[in-house]
C-alpha atoms as a PDB file:
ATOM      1  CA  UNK A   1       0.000   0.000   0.000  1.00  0.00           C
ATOM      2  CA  UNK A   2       3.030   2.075   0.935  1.00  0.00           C
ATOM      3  CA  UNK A   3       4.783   1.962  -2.578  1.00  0.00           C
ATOM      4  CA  UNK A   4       1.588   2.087  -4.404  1.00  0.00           C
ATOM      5  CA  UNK A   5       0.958   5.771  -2.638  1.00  0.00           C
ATOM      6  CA  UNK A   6       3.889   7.140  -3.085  1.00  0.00           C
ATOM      7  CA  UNK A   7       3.748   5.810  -7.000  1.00  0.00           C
ATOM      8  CA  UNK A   8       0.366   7.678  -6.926  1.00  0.00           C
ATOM      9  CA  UNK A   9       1.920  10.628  -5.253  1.00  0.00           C
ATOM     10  CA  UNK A  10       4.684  10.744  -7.758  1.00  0.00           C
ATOM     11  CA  UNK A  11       2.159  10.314 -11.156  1.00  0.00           C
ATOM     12  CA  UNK A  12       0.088  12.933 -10.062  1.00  0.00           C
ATOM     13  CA  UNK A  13       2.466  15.413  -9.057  1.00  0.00           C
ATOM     14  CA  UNK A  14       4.488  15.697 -11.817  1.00  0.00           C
ATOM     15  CA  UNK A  15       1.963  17.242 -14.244  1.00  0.00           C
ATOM     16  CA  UNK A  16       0.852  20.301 -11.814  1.00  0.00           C
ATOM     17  CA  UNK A  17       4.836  20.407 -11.865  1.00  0.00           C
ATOM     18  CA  UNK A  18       5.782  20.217 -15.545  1.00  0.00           C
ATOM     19  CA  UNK A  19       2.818  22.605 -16.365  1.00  0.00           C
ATOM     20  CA  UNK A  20       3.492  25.688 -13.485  1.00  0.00           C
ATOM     21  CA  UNK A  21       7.320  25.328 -15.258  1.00  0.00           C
ATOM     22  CA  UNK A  22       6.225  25.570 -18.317  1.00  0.00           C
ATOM     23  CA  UNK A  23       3.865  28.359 -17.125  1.00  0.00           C
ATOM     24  CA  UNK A  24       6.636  30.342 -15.786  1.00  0.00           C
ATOM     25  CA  UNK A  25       8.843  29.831 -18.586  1.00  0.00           C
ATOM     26  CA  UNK A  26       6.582  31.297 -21.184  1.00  0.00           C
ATOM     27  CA  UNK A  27       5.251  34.319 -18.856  1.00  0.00           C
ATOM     28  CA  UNK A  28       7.907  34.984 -16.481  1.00  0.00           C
ATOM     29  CA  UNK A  29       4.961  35.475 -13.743  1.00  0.00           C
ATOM     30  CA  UNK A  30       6.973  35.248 -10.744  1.00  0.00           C
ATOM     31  CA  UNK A  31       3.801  33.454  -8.989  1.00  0.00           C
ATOM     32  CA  UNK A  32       4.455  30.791 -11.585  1.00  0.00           C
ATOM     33  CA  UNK A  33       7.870  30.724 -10.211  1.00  0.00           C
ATOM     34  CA  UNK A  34       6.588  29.938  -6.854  1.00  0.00           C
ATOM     35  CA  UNK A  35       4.029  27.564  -7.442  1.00  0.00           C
ATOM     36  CA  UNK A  36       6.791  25.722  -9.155  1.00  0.00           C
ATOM     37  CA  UNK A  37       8.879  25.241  -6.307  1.00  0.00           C
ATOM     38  CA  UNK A  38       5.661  24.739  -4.240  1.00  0.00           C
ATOM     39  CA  UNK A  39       4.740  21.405  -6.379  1.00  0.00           C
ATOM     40  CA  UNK A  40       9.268  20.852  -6.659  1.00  0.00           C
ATOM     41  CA  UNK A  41       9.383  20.665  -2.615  1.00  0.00           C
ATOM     42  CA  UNK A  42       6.287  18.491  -2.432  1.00  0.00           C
ATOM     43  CA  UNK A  43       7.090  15.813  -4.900  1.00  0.00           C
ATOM     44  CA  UNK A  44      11.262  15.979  -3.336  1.00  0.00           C
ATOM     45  CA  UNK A  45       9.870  15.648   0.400  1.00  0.00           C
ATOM     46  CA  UNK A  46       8.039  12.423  -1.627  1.00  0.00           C
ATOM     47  CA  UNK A  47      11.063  11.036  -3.136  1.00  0.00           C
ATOM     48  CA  UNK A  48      13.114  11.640  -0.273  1.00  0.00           C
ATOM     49  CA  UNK A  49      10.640   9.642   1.782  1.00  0.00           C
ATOM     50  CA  UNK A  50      11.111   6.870  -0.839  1.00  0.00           C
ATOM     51  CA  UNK A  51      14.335   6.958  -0.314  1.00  0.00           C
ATOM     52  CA  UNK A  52      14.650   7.165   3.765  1.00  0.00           C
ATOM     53  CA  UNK A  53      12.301   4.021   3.443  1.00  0.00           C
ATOM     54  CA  UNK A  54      14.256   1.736   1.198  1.00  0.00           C
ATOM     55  CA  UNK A  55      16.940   2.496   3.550  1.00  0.00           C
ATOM     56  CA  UNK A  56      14.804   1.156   6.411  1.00  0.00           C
ATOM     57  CA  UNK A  57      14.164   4.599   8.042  1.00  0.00           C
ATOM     58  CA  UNK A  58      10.303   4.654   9.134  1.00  0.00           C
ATOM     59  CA  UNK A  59      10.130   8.105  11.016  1.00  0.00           C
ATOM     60  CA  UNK A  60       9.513  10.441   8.256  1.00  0.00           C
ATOM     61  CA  UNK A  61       8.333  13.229  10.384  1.00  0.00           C
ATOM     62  CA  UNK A  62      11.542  15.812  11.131  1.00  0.00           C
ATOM     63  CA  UNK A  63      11.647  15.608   7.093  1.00  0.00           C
ATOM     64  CA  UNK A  64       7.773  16.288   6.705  1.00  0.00           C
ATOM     65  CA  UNK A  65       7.585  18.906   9.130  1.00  0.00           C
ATOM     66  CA  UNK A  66      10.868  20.715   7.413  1.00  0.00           C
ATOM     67  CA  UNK A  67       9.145  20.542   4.175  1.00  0.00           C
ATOM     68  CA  UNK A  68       5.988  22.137   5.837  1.00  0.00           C
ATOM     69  CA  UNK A  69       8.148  25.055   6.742  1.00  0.00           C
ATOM     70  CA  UNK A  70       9.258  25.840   3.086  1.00  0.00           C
ATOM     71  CA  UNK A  71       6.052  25.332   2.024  1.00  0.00           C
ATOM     72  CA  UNK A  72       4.840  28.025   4.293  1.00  0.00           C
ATOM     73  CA  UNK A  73       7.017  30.252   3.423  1.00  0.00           C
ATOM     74  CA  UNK A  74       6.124  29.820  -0.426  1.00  0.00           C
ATOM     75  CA  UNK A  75       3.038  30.613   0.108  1.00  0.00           C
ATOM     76  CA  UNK A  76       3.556  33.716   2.257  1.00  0.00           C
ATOM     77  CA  UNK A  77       5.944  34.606  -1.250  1.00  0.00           C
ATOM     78  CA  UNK A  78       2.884  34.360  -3.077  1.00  0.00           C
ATOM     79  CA  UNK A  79       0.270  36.281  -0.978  1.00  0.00           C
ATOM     80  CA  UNK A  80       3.338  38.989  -1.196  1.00  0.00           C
ATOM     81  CA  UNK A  81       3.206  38.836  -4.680  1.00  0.00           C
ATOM     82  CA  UNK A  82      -0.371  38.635  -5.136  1.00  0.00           C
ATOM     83  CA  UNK A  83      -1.501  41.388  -3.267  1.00  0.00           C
ATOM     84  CA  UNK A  84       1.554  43.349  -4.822  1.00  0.00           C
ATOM     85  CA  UNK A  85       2.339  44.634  -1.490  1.00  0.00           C
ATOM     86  CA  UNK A  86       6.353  45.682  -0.609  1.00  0.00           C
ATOM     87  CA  UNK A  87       5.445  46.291   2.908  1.00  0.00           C
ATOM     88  CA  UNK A  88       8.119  45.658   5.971  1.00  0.00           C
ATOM     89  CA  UNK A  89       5.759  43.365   7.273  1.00  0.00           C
ATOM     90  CA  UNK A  90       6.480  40.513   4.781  1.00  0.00           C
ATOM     91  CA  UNK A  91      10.135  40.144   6.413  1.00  0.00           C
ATOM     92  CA  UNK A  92       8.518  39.479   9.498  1.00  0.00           C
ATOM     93  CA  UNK A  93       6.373  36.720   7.958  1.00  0.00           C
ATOM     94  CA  UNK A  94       9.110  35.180   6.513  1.00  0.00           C
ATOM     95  CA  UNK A  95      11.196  35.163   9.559  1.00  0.00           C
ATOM     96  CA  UNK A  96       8.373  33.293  11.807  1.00  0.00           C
ATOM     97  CA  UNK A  97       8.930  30.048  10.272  1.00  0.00           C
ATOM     98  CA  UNK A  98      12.404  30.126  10.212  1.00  0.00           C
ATOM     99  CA  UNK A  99      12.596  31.009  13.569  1.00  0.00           C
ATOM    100  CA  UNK A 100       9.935  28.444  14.098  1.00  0.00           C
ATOM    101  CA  UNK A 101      12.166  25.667  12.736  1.00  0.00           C
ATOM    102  CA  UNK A 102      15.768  27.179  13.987  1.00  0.00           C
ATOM    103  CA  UNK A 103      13.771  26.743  17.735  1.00  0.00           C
ATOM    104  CA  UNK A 104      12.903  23.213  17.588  1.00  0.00           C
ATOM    105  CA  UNK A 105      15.560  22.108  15.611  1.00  0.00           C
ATOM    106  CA  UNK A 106      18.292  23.562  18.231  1.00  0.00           C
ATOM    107  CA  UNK A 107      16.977  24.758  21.188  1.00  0.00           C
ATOM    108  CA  UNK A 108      13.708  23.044  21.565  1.00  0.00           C
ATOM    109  CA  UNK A 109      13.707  20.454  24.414  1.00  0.00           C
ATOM    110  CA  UNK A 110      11.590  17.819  21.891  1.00  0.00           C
ATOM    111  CA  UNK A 111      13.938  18.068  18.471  1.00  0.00           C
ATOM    112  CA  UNK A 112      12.675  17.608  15.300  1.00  0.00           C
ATOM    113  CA  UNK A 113      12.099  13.882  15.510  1.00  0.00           C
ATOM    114  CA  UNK A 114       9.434  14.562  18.589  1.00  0.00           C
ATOM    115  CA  UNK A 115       7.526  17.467  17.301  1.00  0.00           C
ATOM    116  CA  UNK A 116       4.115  17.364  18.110  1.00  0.00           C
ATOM    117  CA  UNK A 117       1.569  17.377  15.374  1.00  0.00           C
ATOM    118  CA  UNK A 118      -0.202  20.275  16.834  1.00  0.00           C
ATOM    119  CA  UNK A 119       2.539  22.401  15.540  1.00  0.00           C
ATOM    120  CA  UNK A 120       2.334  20.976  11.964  1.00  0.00           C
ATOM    121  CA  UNK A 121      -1.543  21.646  11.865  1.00  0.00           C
ATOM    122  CA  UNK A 122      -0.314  25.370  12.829  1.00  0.00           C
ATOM    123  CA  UNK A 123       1.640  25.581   9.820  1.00  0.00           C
ATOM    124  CA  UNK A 124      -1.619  24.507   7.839  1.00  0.00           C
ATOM    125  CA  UNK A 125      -3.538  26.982   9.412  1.00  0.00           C
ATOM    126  CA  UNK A 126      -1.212  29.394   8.645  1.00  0.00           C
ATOM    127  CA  UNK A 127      -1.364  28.728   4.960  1.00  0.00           C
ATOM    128  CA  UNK A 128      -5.077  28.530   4.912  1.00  0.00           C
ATOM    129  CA  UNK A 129      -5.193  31.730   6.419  1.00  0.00           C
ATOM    130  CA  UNK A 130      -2.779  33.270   3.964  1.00  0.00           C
ATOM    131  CA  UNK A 131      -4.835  32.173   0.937  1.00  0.00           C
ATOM    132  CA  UNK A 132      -7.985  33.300   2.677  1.00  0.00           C
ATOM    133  CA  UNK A 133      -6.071  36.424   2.917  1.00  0.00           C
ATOM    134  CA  UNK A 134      -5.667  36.533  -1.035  1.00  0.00           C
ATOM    135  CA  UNK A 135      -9.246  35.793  -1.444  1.00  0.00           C
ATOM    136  CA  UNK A 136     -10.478  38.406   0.279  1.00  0.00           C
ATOM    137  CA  UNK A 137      -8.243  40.907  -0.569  1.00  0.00           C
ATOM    138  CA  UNK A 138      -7.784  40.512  -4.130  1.00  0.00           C
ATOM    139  CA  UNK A 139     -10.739  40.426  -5.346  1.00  0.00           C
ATOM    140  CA  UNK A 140     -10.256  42.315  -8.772  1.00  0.00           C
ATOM    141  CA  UNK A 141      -7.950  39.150  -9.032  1.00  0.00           C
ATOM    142  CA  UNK A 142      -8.002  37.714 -12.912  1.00  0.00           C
ATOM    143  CA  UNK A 143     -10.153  34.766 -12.063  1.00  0.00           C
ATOM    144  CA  UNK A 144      -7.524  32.093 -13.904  1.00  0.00           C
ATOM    145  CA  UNK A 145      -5.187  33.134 -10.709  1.00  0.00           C
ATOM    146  CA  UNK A 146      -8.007  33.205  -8.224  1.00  0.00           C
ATOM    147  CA  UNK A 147      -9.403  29.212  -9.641  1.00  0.00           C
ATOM    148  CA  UNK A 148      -5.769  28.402  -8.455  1.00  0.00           C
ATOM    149  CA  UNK A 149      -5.929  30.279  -5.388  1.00  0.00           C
ATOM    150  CA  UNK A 150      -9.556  28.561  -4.459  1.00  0.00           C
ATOM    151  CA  UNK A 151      -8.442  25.468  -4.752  1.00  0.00           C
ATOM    152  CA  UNK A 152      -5.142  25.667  -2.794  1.00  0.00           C
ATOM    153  CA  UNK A 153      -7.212  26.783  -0.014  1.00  0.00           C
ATOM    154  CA  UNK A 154      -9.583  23.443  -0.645  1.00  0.00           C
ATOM    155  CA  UNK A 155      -6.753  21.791  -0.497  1.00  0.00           C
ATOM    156  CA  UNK A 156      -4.903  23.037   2.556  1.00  0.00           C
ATOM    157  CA  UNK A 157      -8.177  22.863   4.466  1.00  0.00           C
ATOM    158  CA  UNK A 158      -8.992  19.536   4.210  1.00  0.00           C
ATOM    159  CA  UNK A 159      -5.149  18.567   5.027  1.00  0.00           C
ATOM    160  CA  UNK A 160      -5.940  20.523   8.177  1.00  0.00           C
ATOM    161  CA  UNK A 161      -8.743  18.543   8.895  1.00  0.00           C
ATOM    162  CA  UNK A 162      -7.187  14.870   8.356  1.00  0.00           C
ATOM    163  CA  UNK A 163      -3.946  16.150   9.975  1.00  0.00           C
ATOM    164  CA  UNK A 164      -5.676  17.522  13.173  1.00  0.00           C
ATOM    165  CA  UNK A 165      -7.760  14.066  13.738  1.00  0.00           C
ATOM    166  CA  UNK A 166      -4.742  12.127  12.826  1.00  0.00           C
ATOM    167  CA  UNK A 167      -4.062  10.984  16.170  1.00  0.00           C
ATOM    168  CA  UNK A 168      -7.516   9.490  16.987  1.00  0.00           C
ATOM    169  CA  UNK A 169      -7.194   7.849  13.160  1.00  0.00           C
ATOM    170  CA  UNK A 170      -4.044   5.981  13.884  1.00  0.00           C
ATOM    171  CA  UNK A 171      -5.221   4.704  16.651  1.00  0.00           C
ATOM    172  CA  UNK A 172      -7.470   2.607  15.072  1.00  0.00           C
ATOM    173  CA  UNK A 173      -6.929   0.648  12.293  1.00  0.00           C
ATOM    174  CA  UNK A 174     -10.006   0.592  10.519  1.00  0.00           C
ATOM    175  CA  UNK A 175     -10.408   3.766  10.657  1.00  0.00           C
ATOM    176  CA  UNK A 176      -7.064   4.084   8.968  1.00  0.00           C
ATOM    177  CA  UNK A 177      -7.747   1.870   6.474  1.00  0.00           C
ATOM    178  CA  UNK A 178     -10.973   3.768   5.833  1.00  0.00           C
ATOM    179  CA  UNK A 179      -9.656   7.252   5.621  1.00  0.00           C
ATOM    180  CA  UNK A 180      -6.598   7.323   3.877  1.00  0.00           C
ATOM    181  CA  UNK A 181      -7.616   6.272   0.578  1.00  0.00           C
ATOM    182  CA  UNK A 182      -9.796   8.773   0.532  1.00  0.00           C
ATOM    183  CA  UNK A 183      -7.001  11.308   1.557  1.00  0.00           C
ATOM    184  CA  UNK A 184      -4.769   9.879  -1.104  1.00  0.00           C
ATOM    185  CA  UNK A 185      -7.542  10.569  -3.795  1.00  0.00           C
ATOM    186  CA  UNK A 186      -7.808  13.759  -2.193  1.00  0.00           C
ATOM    187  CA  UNK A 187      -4.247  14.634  -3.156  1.00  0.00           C
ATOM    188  CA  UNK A 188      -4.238  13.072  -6.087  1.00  0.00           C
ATOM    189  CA  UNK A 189      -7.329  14.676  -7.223  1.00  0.00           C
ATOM    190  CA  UNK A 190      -5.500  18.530  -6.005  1.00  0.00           C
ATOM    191  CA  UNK A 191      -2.568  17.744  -8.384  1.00  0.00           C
ATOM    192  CA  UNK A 192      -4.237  16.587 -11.598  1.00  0.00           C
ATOM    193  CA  UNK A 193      -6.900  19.131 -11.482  1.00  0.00           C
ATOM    194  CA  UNK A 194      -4.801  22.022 -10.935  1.00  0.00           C
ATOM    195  CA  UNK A 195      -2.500  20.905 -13.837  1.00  0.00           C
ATOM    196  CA  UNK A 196      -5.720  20.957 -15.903  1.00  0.00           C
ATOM    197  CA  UNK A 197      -6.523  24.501 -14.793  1.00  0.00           C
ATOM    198  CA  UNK A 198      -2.564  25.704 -15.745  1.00  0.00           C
ATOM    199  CA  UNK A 199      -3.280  24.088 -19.318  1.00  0.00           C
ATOM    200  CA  UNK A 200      -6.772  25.286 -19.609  1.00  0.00           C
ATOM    201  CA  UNK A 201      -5.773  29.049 -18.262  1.00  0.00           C
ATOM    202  CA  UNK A 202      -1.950  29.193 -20.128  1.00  0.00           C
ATOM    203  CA  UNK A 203      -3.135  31.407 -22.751  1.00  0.00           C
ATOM    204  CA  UNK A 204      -4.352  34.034 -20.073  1.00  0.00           C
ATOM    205  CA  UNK A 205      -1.280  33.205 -17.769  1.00  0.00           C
ATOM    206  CA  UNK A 206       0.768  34.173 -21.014  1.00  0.00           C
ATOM    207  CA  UNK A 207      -1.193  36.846 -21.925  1.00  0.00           C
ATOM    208  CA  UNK A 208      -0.006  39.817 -19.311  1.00  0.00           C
ATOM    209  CA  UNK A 209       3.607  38.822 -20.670  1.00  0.00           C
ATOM    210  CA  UNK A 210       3.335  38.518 -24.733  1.00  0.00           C
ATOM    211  CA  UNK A 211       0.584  39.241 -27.264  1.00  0.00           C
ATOM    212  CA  UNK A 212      -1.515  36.393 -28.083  1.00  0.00           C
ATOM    213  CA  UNK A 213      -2.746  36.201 -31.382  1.00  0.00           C
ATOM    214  CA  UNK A 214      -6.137  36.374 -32.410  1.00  0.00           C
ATOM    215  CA  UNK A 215      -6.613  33.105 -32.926  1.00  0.00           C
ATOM    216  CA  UNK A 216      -5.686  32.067 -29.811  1.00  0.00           C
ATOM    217  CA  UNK A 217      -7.628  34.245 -27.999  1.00  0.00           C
ATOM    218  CA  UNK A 218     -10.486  33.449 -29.688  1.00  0.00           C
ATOM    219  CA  UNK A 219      -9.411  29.954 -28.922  1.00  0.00           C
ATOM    220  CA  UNK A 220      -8.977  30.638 -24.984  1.00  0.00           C
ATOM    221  CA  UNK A 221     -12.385  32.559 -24.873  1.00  0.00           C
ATOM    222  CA  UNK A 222     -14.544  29.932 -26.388  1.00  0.00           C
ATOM    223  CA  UNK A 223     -12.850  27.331 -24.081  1.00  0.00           C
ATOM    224  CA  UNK A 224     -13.344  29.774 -20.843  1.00  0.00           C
ATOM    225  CA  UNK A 225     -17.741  29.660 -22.226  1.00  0.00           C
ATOM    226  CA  UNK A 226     -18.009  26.128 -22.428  1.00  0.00           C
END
């Protein structure tokens, strides 16, 4: 079951990745940029687990919770460049979940490899928050950017969810067994529908960047009606 999720993990990943790559290098939108290494850290902290378990290392979890971290501050990246705003304030944000990680990873009584859970569901949060943020704030938004934006919020809210109950779900097996396949087609589900969205949207995701021919834009609006 183990290798077939993390094959599933892998498959699906890769197009959301290919697509915000090819995204960026066609626009130059630096929110392409960091949705790229959004999907890049996701599907390394996958391989890496891959790897750590074919070397017979089961506690994935001071690897996880370090790839939470970047992930966090991605997104904070792309609220900053989303709501266009070059405010001192931004620092700050980035600095929390540094600081967060520097704490438990040095001074911390419970390193990395004992971190509670609680504090990974706080890094969720965080990011749910964030892209609420965007959502409210940005509403004159193109609505190709703000599709994305929706469903990373989706997304990070129903990781919250599984991740807060994860505890009582371990604990029984069934339950387990019951609930993670549907988490897995959760994810996998995520990744293959936002690479449809980048190929559906590239045209507008281009268009701020280069002139689109008529024909193509012809093309992107009769797509965007159906």
């Amino acid at each position: 079951m183990l290798n077939l999720s993390i094959a599933i993990l892998l498959l699906t990943g890769v197009f959301p990745l290919l697509y915000s790559f090819k995204n960026y290098f066609s626009s130059k939108d630096s929110r392409m940029l960091v949705l790229f290494l959004w999907f890049a850290v996701r599907s390394l902290e996958v391989l890496t687990g891959l790897i750590l378990i074919k070397a017979g290392q089961r506690n994935l979890f001071a690897f996880s919770y370090f790839s939470i971290v970047i992930e966090t501050i991605l997104m904070i990246g792309l609220a900053q460049l989303s709501l266009d705003s070059k405010s001192k304030i931004w620092f700050i944000l980035y600095l929390v979940p540094i600081q967060i990680l520097f704490y438990q990873g040095f001074v911390s009584p419970t390193p990395l490899v004992n971190v509670s859970r609680f504090e990974i569901n706080i890094f969720y949060y965080a990011i749910s928050s964030i892209l609420l943020l965007i959502l409210i704030f940005k509403r004159n938004a193109k609505s190709h950017f703000l599709s994305l934006f929706q469903l990373l919020l989706i997304y990070h809210m129903a990781v919250f969810f599984y991740a807060a109950n994860l505890e009582l779900i371990r604990q029984n097996h069934a339950l387990m067994d019951l609930t993670y396949p549907f988490f897995l087609a959760v994810v996998a589900i995520f990744n293959l529908w936002f690479a449809y969205l980048l190929h559906k949207n590239k045209l507008a995701f281009q268009a701020k960047f280069r002139k689109c021919s008529p024909k193509d834009l012809r093309t992107f609006r009769s797509s965007n009606s159906n």
